[in-house]
N, C-alpha and C. Protein backbone atom coordinates (compact mmCIF):
# COMPACT_ATOMS: atom_id res chain seq x y z
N UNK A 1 0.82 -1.20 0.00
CA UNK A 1 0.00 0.00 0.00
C UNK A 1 0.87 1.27 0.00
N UNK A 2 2.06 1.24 0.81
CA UNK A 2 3.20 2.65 0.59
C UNK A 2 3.92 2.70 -0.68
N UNK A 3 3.97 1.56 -1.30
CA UNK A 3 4.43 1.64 -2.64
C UNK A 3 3.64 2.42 -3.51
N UNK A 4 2.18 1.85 -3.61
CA UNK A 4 1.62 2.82 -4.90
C UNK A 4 1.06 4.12 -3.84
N UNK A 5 1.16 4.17 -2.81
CA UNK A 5 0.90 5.36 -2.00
C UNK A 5 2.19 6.62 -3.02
N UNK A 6 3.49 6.13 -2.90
CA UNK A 6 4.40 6.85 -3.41
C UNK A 6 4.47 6.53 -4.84
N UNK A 7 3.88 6.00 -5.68
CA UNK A 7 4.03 6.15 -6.81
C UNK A 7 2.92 7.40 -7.08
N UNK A 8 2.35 6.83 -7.30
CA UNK A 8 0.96 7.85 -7.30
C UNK A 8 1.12 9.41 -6.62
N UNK A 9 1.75 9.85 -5.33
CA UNK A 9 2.47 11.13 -5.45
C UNK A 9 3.84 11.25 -6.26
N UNK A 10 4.58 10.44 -6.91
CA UNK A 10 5.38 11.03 -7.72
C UNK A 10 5.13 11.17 -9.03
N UNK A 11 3.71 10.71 -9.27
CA UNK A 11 3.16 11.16 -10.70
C UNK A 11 2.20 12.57 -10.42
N UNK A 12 1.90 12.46 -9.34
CA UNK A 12 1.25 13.73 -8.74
C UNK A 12 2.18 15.20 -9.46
N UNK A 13 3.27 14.80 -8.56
CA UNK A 13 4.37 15.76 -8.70
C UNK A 13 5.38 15.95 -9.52
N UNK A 14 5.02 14.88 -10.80
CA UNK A 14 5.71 15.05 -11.55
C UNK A 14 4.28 16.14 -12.80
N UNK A 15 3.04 15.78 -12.91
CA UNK A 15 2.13 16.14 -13.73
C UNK A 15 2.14 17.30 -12.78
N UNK A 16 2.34 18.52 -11.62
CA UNK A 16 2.33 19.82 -11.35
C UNK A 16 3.49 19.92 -12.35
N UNK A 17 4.89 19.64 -12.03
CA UNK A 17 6.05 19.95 -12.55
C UNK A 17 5.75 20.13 -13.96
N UNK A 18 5.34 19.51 -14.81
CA UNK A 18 4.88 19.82 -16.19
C UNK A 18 3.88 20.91 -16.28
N UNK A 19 3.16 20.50 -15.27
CA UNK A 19 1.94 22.03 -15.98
C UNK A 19 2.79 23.04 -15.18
N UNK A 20 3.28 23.53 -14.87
CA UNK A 20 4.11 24.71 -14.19
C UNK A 20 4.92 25.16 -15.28
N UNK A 21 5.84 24.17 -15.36
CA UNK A 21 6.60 24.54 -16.75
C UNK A 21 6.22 25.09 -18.67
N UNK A 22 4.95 24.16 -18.12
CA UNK A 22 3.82 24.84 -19.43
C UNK A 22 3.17 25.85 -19.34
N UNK A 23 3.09 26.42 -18.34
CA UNK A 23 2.54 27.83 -17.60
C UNK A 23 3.34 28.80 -17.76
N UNK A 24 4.74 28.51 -16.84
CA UNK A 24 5.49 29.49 -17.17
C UNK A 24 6.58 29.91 -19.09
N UNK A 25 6.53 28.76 -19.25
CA UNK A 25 6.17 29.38 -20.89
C UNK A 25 4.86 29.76 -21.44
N UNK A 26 3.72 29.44 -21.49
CA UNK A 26 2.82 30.35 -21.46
C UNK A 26 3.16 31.96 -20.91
N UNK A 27 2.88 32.17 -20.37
CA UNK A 27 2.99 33.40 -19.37
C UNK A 27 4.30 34.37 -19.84
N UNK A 28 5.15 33.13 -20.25
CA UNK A 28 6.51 34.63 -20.76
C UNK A 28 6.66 34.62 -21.83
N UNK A 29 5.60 33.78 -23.04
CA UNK A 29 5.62 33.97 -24.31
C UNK A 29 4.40 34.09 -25.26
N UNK A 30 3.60 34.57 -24.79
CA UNK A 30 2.00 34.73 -25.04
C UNK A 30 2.01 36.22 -24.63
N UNK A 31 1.78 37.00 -26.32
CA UNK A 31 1.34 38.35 -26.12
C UNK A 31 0.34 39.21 -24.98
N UNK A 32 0.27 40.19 -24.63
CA UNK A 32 -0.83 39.97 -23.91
C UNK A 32 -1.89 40.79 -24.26
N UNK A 33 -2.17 40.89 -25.70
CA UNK A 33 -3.41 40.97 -26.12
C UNK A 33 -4.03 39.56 -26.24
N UNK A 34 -3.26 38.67 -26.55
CA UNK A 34 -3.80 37.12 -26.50
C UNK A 34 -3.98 36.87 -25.21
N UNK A 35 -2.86 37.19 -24.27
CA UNK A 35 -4.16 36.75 -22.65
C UNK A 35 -5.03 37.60 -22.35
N UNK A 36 -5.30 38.97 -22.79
CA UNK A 36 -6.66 39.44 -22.53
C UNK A 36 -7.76 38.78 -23.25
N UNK A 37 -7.69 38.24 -23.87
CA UNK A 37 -8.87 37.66 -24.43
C UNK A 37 -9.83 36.79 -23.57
N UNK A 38 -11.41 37.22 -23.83
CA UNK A 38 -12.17 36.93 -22.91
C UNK A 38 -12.15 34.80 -22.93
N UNK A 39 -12.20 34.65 -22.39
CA UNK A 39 -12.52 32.79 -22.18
C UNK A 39 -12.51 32.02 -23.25
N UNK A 40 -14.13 32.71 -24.00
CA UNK A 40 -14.66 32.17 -25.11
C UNK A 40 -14.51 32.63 -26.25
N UNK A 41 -13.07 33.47 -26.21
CA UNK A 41 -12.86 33.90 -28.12
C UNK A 41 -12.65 32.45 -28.38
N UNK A 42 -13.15 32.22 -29.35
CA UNK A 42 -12.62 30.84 -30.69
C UNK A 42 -11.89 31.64 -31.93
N UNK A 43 -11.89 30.62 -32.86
CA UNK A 43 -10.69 31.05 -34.21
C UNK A 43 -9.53 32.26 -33.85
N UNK A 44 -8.87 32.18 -32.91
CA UNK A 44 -8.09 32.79 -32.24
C UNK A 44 -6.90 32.75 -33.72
N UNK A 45 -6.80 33.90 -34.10
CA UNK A 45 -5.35 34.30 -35.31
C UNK A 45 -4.66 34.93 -34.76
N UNK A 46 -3.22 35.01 -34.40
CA UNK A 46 -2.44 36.32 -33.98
C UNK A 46 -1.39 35.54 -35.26
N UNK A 47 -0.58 36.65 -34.98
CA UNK A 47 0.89 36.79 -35.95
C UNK A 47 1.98 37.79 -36.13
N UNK A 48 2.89 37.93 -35.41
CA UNK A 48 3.85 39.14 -35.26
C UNK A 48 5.10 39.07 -35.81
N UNK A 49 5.74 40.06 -35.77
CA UNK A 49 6.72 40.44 -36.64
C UNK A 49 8.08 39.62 -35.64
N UNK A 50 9.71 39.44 -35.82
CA UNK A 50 10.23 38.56 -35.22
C UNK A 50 10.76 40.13 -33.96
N UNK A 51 10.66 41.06 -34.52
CA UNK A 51 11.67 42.25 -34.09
C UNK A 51 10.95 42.51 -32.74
N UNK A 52 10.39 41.99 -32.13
CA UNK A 52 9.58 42.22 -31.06
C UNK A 52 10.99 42.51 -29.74
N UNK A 53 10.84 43.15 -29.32
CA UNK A 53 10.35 44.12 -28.18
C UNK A 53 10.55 45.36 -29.49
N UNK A 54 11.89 45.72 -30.40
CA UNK A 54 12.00 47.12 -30.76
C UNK A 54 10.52 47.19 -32.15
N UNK A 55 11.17 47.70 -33.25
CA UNK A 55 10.15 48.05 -33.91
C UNK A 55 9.51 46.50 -34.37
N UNK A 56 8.23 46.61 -34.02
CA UNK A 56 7.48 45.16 -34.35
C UNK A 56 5.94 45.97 -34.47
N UNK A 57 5.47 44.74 -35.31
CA UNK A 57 3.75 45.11 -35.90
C UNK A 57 3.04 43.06 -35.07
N UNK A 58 1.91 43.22 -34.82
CA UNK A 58 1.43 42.26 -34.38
C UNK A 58 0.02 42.71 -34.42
N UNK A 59 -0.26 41.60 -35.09
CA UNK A 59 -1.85 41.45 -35.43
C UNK A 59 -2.54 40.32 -34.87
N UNK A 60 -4.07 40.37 -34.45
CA UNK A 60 -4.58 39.55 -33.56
C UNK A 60 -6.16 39.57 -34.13
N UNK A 61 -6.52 37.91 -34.12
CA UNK A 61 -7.93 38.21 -34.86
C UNK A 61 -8.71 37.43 -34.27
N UNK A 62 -9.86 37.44 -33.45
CA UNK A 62 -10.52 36.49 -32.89
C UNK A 62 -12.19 36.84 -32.61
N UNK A 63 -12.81 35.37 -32.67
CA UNK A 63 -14.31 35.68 -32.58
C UNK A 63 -14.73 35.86 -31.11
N UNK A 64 -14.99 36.50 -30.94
CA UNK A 64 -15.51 36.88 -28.89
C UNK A 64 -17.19 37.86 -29.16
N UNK A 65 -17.61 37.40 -28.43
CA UNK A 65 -19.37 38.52 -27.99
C UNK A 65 -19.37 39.32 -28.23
N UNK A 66 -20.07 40.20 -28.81
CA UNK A 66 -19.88 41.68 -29.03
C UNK A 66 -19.85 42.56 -27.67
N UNK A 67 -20.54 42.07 -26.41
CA UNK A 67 -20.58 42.53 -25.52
C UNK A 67 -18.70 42.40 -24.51
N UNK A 68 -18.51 41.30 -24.99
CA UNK A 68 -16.87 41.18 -24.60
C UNK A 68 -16.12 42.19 -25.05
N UNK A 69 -16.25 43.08 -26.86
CA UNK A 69 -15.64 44.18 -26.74
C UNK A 69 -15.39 45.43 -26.27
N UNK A 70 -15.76 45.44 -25.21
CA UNK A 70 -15.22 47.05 -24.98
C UNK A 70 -14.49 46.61 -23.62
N UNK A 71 -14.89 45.78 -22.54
CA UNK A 71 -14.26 45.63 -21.73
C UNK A 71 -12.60 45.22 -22.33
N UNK A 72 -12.62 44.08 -23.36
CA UNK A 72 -11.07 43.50 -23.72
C UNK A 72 -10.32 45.03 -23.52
N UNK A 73 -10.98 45.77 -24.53
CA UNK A 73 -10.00 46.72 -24.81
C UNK A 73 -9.51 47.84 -23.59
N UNK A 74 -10.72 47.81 -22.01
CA UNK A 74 -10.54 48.62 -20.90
C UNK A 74 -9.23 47.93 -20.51
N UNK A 75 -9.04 46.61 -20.66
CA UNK A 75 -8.61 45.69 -19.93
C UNK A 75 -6.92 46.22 -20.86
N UNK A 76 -6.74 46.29 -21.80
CA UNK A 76 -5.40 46.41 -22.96
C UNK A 76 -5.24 48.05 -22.85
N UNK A 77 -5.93 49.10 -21.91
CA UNK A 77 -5.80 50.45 -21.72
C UNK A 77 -6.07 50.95 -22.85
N UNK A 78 -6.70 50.62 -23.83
CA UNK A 78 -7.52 51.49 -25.09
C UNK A 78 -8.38 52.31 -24.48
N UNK A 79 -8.58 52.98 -25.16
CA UNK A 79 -10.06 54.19 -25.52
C UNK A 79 -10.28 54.45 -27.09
N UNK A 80 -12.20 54.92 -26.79
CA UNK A 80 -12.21 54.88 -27.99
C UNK A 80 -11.61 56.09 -28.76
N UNK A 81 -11.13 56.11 -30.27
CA UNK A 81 -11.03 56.90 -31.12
C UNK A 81 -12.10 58.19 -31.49
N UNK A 82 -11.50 58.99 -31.42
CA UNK A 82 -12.80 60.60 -31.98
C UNK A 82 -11.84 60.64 -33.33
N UNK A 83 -12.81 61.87 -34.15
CA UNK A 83 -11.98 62.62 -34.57
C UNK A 83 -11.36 64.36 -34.54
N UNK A 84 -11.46 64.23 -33.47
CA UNK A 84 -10.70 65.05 -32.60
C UNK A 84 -9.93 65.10 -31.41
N UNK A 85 -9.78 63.64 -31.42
CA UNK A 85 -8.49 63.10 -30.39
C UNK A 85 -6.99 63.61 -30.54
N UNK A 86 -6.34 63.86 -29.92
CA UNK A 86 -5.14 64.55 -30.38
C UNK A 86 -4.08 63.58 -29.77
N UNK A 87 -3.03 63.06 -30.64
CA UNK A 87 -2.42 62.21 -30.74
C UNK A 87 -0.82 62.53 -30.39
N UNK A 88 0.10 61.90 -28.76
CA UNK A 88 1.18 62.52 -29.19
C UNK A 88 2.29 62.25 -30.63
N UNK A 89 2.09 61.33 -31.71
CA UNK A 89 2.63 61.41 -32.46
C UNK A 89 2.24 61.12 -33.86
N UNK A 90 3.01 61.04 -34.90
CA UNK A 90 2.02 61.44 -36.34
C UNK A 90 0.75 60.32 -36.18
N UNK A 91 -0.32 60.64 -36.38
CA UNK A 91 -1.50 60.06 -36.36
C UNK A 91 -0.86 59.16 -38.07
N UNK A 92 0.33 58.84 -38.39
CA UNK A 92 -0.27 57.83 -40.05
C UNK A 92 -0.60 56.46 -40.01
N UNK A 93 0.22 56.53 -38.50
CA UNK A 93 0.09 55.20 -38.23
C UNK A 93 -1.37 54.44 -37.69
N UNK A 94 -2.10 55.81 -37.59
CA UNK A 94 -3.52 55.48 -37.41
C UNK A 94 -4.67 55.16 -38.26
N UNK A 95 -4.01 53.32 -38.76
CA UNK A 95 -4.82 53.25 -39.76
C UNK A 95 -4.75 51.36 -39.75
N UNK A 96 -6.50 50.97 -40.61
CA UNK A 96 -6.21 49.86 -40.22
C UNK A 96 -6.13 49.17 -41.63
N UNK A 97 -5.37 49.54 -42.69
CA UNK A 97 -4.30 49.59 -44.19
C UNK A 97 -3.74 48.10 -44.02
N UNK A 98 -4.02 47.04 -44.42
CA UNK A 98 -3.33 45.86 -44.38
C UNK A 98 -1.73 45.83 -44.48
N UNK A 99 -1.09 45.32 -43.70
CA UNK A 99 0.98 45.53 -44.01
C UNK A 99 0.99 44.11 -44.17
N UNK A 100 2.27 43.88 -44.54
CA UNK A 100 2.84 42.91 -44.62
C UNK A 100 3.59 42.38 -43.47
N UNK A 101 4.31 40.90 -43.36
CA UNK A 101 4.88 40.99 -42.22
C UNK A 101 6.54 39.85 -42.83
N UNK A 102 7.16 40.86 -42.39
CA UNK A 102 8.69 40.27 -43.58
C UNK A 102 8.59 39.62 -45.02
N UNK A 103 7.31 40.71 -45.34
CA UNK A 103 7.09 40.70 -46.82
C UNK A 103 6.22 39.47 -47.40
N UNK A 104 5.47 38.89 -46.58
CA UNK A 104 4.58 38.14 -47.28
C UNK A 104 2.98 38.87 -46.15
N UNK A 105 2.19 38.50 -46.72
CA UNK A 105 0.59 38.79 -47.00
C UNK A 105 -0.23 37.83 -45.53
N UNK A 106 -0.52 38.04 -44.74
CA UNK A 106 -1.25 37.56 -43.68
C UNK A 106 -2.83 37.44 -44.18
N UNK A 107 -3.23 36.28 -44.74
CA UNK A 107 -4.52 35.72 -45.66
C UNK A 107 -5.85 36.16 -44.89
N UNK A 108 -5.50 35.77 -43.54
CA UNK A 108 -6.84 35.51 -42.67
C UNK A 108 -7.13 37.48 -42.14
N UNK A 109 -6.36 38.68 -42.28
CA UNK A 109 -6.51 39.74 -41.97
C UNK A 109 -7.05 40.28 -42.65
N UNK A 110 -8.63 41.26 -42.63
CA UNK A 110 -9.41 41.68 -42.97
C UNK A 110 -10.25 42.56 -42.82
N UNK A 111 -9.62 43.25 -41.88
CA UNK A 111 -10.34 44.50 -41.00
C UNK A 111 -10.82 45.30 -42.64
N UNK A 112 -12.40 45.75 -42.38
CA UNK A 112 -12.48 47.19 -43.06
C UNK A 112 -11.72 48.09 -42.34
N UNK A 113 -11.17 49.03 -43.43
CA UNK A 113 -10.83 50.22 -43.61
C UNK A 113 -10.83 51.84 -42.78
N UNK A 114 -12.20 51.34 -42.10
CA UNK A 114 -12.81 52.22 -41.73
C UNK A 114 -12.32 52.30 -40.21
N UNK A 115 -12.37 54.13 -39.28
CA UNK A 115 -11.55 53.95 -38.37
C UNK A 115 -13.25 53.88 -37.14
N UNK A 116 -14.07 54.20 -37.80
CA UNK A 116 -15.02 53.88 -36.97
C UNK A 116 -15.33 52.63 -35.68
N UNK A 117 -15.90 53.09 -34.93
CA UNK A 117 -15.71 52.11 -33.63
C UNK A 117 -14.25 51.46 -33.41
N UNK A 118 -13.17 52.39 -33.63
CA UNK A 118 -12.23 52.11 -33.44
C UNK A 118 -10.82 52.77 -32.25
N UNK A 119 -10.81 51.56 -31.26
CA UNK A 119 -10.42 51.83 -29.94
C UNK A 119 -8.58 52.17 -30.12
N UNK A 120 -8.27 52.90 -29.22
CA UNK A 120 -6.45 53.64 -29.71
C UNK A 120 -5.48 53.57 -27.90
N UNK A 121 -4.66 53.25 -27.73
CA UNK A 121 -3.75 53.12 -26.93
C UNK A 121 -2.51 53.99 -28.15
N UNK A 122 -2.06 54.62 -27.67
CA UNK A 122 -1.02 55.30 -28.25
C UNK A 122 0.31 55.74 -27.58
N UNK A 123 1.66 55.68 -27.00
CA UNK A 123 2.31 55.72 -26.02
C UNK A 123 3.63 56.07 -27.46
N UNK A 124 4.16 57.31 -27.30
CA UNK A 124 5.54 57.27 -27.86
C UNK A 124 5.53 56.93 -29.63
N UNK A 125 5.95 55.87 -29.85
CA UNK A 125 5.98 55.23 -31.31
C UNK A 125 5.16 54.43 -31.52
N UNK A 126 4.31 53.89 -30.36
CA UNK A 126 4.16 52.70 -30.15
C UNK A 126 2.39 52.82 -30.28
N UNK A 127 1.53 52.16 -31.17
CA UNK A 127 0.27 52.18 -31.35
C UNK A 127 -0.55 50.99 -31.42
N UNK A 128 -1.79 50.63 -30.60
CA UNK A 128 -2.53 49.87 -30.41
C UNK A 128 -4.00 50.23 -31.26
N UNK A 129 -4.19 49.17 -31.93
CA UNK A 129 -5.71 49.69 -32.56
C UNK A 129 -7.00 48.39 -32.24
N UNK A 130 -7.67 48.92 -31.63
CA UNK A 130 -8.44 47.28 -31.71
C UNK A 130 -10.08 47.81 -32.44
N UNK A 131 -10.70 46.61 -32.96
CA UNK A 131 -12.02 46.95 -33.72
C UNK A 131 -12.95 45.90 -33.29
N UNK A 132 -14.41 45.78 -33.66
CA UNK A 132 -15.21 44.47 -33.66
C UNK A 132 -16.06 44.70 -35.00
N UNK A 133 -16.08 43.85 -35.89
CA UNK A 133 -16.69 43.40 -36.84
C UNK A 133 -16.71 42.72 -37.34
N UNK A 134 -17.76 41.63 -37.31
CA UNK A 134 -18.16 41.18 -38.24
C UNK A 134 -18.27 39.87 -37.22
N UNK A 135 -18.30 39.74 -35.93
CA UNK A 135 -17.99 39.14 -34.97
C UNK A 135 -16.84 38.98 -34.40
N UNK A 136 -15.76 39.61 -34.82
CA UNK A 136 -14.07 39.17 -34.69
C UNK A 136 -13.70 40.86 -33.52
N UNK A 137 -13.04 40.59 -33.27
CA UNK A 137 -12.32 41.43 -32.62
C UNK A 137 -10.93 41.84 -33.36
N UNK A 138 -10.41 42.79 -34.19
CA UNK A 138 -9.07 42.83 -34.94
C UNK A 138 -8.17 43.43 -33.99
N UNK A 139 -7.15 43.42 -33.38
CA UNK A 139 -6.11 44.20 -33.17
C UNK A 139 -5.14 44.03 -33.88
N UNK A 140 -4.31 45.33 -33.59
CA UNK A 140 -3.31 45.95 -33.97
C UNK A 140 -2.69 46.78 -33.66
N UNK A 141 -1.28 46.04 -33.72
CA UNK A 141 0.00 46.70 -32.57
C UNK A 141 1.21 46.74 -33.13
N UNK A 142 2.11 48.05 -33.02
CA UNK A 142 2.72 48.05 -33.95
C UNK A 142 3.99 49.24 -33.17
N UNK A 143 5.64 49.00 -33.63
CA UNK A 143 6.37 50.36 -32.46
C UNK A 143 7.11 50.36 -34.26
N UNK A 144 7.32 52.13 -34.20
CA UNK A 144 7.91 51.91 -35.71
C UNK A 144 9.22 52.92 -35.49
């Protein structure tokens, strides 16, 4: 009986030891517009540039409630966009213009055009855009 008493805690403690270690890579390599995401986004798309921390673009596409959007974005320090928001730096980057990402075409990105219902975090170089349409939530993040 102390035998599988101790087997059985060293599989215990060996299955924490794995999910810990799967956690803490989680946690230090998962954007965190992808952990703001509410529970139940599905078709979860992200895709970023390699240059991340300096100049990097990262795009994020997922289906979540319409009622889930506005909190995600309280939660990622957005507000919404006017057009008379005053921006500390060139507003060109305030746009949701399909880019490339080391020169090839990201298929599944599709945001309209339009800057309407469209939420802005802006800090330095560094610009956050998030949207909801069409059921998806688009962000977009980008330091140039």
């Amino acid at each position: 009986m102390r035998k599988r008493t101790r087997i059985l805690a060293a599989c215990a403690g060996a299955g924490l030891l794995v999910f810990g270690c799967w956690w803490a890579g989680w946690e230090m390599t998962t954007p965190p517009a992808r952990k703001a995401l509410p529970w139940s986004a599905r078709e979860v798309r992200d895709e970023g540039s390699e240059d991340f921390p300096s100049d990097y673009t990262y795009y994020l596409k997922a289906r979540i409630a319409a009622e889930g959007f506005a909190p995600y974005c309280r939660k990622l320090g957005l507000s919404p966009h006017s057009q008379g928001r005053k921006y500390a730096a060139d507003a060109t980057w305030l746009s949701w213009m399909p880019l490339t990402l080391s020169g090839k075409d990201i298929p599944w990105w599709d945001p309209s055009g339009s800057l309407e219902g469209t939420w802005v975090q802006q800090e330095g170089h560094s610009w956050t855009l998030a949207k909801f349409e069409r059921g998806f939530v688009y962000l977009k993040s980008l330091s140039h």
